[in-house]
Protein backbone atom coordinates (compact mmCIF):
# COMPACT_ATOMS: atom_id res chain seq x y z
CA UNK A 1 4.78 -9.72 13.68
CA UNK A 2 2.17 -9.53 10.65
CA UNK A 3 -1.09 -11.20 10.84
CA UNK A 4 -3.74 -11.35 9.28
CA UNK A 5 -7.09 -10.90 10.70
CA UNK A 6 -10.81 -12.25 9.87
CA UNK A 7 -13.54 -10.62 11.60
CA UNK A 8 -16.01 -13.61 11.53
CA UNK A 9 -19.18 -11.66 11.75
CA UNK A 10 -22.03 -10.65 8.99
CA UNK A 11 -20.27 -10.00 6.25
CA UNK A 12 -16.97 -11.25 7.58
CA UNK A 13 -14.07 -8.71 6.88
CA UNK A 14 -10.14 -9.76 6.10
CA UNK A 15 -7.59 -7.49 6.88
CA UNK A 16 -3.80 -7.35 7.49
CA UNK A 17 -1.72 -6.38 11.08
CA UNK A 18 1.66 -5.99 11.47
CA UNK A 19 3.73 -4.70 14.83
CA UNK A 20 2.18 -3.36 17.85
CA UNK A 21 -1.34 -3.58 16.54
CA UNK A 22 -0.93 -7.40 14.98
CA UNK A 23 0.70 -8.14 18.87
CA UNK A 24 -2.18 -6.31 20.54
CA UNK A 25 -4.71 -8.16 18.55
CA UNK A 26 -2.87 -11.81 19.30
CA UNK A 27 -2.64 -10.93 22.94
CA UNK A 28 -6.91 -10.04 23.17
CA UNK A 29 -7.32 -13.20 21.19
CA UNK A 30 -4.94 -15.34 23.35
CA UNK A 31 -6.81 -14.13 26.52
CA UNK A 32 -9.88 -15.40 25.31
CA UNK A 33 -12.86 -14.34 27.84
CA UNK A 34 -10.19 -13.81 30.73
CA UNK A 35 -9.43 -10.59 29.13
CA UNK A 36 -6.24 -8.42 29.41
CA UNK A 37 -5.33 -6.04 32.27
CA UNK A 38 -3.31 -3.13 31.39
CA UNK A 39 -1.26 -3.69 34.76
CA UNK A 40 -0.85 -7.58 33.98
CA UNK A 41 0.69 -7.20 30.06
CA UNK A 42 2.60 -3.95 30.20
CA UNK A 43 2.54 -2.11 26.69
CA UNK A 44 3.50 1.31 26.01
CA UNK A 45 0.35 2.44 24.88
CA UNK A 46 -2.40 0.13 25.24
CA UNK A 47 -5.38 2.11 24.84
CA UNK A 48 -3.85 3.66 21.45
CA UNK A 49 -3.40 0.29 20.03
CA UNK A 50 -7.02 -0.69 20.77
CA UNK A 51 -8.30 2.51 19.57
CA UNK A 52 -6.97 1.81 16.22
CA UNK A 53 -8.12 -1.83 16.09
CA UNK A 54 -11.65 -0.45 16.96
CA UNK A 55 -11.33 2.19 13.93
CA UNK A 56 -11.04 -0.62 12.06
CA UNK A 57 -14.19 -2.02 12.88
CA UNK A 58 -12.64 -4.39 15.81
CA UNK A 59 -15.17 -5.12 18.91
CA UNK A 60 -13.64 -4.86 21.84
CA UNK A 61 -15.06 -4.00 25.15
CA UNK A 62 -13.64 -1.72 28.06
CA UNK A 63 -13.96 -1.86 31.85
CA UNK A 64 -12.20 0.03 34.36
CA UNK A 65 -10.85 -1.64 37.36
CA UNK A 66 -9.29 -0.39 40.70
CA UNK A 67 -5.75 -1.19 41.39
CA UNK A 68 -4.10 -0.53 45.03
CA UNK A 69 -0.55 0.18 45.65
CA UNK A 70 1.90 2.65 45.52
CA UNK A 71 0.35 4.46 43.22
CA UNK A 72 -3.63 3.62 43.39
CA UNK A 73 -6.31 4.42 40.41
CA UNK A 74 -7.79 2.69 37.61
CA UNK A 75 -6.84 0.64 34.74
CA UNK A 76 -8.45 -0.65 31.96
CA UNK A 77 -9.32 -4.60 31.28
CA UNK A 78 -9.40 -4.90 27.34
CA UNK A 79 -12.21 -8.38 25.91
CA UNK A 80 -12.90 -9.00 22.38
CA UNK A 81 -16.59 -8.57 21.77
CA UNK A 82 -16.51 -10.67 18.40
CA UNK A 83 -15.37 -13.27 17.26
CA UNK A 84 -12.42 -13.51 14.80
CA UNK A 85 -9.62 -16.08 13.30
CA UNK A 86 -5.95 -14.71 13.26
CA UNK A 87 -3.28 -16.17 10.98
CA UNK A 88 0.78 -15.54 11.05
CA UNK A 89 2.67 -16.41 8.22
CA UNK A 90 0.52 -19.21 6.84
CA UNK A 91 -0.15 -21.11 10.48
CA UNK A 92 -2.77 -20.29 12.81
CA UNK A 93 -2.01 -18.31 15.87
């Protein structure tokens, strides 16, 4: 997957995903305000892939949650913080 990426804030920045990082990016922007669970959109390494999208100047909040189970603890619930415009292959995504 290769997208490409306008951060719509002051200036507004262009850049260019491809793999996990262009998936992770579609999946924050997809969720929209309901945000993305760890637990609910399995990805082998979630929390890398956002770390990178941050380093390249990409807002994106964090907050823990509880989970129960099995095996209880925390996960993390990914948002965008800004807003942004994502394109694949010449159509809008």
């Amino acid at each position: 997957m290769k997208i490409e990426v306008t951060l719509l804030s002051e200036p507004s920045r262009t850049f260019e995903l491809d793999g996990r990082l262009g998936w992770t990016m579609t999946q924050l922007s997809i969720a929209g305000a309901k945000s993305v669970a760890s637990i609910e959109c399995p990805a082998p390494r979630w929390s890398a892939y956002v770390h990178k999208l941050r380093q390249r100047g990409v807002q994106i909040d964090t907050e823990m949650e509880p989970h129960h189970g099995t095996y209880p603890g925390q996960h993390a619930r990914y948002k965008l913080a800004c807003h942004v415009q994502i394109k694949a292959l010449g159509a809008e995504v």
